[in-house]
N, C-alpha and C. Protein backbone atom coordinates (compact mmCIF):
# COMPACT_ATOMS: atom_id res chain seq x y z
N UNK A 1 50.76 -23.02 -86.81
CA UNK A 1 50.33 -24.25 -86.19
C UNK A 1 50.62 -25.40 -87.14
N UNK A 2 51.31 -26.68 -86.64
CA UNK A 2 51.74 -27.95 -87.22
C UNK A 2 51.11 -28.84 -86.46
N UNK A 3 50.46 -29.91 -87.35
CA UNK A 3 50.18 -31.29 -86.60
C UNK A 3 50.27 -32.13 -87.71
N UNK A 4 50.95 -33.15 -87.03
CA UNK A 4 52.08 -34.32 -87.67
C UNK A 4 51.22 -34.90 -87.11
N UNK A 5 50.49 -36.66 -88.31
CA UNK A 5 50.14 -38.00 -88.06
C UNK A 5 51.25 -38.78 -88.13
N UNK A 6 51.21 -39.76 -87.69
CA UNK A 6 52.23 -40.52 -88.14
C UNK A 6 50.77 -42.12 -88.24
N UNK A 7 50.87 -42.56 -89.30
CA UNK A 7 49.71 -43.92 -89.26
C UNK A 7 50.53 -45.15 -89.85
N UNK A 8 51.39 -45.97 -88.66
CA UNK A 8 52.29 -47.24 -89.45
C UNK A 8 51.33 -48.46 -88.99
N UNK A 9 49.79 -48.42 -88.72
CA UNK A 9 49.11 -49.32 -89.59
C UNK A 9 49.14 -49.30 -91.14
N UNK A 10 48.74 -50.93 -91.29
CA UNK A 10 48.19 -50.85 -92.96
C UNK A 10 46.77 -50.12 -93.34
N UNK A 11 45.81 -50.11 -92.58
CA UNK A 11 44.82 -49.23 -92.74
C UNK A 11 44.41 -47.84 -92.56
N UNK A 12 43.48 -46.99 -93.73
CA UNK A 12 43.53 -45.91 -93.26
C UNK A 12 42.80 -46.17 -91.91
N UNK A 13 43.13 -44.67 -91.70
CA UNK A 13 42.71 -43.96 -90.52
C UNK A 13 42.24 -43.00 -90.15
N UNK A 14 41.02 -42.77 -89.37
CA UNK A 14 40.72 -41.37 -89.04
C UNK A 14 40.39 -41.31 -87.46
N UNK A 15 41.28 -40.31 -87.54
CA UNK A 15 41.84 -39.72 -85.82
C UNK A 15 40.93 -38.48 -85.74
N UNK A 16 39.76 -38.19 -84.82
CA UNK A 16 39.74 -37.59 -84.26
C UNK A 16 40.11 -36.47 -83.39
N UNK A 17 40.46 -35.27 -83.64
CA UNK A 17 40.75 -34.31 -82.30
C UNK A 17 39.97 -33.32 -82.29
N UNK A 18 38.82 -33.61 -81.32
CA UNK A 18 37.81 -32.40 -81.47
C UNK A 18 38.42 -30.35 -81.21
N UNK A 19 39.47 -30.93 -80.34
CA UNK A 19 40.24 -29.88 -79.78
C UNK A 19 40.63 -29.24 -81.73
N UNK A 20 40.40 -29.21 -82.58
CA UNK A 20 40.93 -29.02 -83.40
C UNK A 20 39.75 -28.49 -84.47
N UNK A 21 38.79 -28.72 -84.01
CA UNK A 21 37.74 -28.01 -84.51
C UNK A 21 37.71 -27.13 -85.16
N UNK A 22 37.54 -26.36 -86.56
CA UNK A 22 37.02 -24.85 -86.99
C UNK A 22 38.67 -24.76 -87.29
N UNK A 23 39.67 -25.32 -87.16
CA UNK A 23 41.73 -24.79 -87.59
C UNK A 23 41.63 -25.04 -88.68
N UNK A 24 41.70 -23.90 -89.62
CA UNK A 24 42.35 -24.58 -91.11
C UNK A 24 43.44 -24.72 -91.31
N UNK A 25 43.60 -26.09 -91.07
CA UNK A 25 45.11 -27.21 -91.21
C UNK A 25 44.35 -27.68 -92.41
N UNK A 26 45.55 -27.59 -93.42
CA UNK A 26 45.49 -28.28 -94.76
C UNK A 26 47.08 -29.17 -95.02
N UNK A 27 46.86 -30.15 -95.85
CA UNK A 27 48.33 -30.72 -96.40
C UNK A 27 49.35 -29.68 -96.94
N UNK A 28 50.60 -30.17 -95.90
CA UNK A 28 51.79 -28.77 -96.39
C UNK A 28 51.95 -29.33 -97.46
N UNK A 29 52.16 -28.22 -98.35
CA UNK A 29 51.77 -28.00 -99.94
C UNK A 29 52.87 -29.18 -100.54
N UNK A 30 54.16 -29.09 -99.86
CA UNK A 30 55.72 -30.49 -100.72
C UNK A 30 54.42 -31.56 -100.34
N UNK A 31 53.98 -32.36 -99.27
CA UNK A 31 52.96 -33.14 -99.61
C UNK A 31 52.13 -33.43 -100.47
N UNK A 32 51.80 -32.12 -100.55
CA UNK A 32 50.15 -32.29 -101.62
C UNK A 32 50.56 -32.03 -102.90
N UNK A 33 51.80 -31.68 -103.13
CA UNK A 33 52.43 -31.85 -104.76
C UNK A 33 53.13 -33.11 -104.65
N UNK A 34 53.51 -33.96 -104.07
CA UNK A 34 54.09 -35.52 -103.66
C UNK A 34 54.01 -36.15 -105.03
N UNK A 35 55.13 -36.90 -105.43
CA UNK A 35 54.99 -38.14 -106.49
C UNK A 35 54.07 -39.34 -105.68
N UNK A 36 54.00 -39.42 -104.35
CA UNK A 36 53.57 -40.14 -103.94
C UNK A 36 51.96 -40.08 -103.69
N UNK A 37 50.88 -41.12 -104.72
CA UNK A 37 49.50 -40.48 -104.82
C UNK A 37 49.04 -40.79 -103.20
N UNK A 38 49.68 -41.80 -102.18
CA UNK A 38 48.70 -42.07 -100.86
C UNK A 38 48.94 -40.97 -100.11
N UNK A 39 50.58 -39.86 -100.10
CA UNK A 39 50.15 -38.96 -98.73
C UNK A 39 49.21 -37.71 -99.50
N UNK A 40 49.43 -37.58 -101.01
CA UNK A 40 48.20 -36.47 -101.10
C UNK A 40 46.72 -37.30 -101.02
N UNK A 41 46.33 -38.02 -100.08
CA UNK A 41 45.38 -38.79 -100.27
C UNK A 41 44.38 -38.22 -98.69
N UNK A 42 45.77 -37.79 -97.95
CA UNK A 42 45.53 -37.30 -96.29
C UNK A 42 44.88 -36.05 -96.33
N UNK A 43 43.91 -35.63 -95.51
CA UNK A 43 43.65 -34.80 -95.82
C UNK A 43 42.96 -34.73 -93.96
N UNK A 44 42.70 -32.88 -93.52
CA UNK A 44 42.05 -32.70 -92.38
C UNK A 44 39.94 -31.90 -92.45
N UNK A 45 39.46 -32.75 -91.58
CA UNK A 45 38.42 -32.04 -91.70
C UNK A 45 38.28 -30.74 -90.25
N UNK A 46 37.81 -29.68 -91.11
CA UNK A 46 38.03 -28.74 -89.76
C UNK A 46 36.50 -28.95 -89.04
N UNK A 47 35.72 -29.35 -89.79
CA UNK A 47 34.14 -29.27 -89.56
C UNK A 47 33.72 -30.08 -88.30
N UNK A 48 34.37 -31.41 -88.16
CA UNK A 48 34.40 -32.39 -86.92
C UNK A 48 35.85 -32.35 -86.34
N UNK A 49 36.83 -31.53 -86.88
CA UNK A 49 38.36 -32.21 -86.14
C UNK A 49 38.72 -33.48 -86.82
N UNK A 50 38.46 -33.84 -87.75
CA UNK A 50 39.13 -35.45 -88.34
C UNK A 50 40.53 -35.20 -88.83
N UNK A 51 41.15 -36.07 -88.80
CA UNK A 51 42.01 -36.10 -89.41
C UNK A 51 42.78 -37.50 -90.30
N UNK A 52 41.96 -38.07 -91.86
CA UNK A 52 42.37 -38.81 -92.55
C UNK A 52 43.82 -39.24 -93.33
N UNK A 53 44.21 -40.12 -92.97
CA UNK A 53 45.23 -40.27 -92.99
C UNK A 53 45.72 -42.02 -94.07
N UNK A 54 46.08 -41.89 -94.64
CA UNK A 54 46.01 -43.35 -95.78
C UNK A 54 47.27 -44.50 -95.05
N UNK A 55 47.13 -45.75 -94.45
CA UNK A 55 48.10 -46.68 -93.78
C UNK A 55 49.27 -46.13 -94.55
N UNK A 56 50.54 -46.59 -93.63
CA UNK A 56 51.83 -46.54 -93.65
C UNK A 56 52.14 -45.17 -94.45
N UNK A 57 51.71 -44.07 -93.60
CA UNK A 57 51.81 -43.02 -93.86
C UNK A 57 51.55 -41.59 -92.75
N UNK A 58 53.03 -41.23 -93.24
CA UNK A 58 53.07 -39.69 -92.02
C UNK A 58 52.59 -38.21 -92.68
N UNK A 59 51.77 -37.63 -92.20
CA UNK A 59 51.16 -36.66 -93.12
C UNK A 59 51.51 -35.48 -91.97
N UNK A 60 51.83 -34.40 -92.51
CA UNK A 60 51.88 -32.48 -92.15
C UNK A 60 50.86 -31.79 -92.49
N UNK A 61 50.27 -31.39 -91.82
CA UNK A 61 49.56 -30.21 -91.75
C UNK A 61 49.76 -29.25 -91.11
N UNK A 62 49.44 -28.09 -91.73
CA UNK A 62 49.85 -26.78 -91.56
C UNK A 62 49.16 -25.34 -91.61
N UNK A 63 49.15 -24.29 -90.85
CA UNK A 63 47.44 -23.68 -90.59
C UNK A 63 47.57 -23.25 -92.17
N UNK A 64 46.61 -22.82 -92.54
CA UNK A 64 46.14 -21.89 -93.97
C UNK A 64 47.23 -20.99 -94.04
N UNK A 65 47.22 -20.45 -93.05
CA UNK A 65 48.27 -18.65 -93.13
C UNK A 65 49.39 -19.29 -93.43
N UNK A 66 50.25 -20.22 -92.69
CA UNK A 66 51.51 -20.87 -93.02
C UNK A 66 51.51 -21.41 -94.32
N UNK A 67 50.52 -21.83 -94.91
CA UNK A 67 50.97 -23.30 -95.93
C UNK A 67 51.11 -21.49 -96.98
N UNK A 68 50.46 -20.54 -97.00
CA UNK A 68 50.50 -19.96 -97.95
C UNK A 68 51.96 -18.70 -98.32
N UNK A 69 52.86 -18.97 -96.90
CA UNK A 69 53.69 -18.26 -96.98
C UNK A 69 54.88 -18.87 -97.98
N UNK A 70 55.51 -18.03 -98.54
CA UNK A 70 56.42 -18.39 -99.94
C UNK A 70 57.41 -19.70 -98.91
N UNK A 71 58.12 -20.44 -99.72
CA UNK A 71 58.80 -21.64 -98.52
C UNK A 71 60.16 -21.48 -99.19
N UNK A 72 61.21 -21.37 -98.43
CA UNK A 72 62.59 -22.01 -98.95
C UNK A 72 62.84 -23.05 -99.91
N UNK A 73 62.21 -24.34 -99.09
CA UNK A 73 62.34 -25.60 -99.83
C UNK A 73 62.02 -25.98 -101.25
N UNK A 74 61.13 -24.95 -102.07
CA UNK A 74 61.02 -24.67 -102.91
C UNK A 74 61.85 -23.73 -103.92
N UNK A 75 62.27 -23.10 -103.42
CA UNK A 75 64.03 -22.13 -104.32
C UNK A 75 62.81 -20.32 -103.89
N UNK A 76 61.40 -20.40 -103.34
CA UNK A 76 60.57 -19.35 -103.57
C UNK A 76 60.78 -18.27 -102.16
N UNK A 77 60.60 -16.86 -102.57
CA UNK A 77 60.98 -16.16 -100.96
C UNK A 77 59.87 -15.22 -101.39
């Protein structure tokens, strides 16, 4: 499971999707190692469905089981 924000306000944001409740969607990991400190800044709550997101910024999330499988994009198998 993938869910893509996309937030091209200047302000953060938190989006709601209750439908999303109890999913552990976390930041896909090239994110959350980012030179860039605002998209590791995004983050999902599974507890209400939130999903925080820092302005002018597109964030990935990705279920638990996925983010932990070895990735190409990394040189790792």
């Amino acid at each position: 499971r993938i869910a893509v924000v996309f937030n091209a306000t200047q302000q953060d944001i938190a989006l709601a999707q209750p439908e999303l409740m109890g999913t552990p969607l976390v930041l896909h990991p090239v994110q959350l190692h980012s030179a860039d400190p605002r998209v590791r800044q995004a983050r999902f709550d599974a507890s209400n469905g939130i999903f925080h997101v820092p302005g002018r910024t597109t964030a990935v999330f990705v279920a638990v089981d996925a983010a932990a499988k070895p990735s190409v994009m990394n040189g790792k198998r």
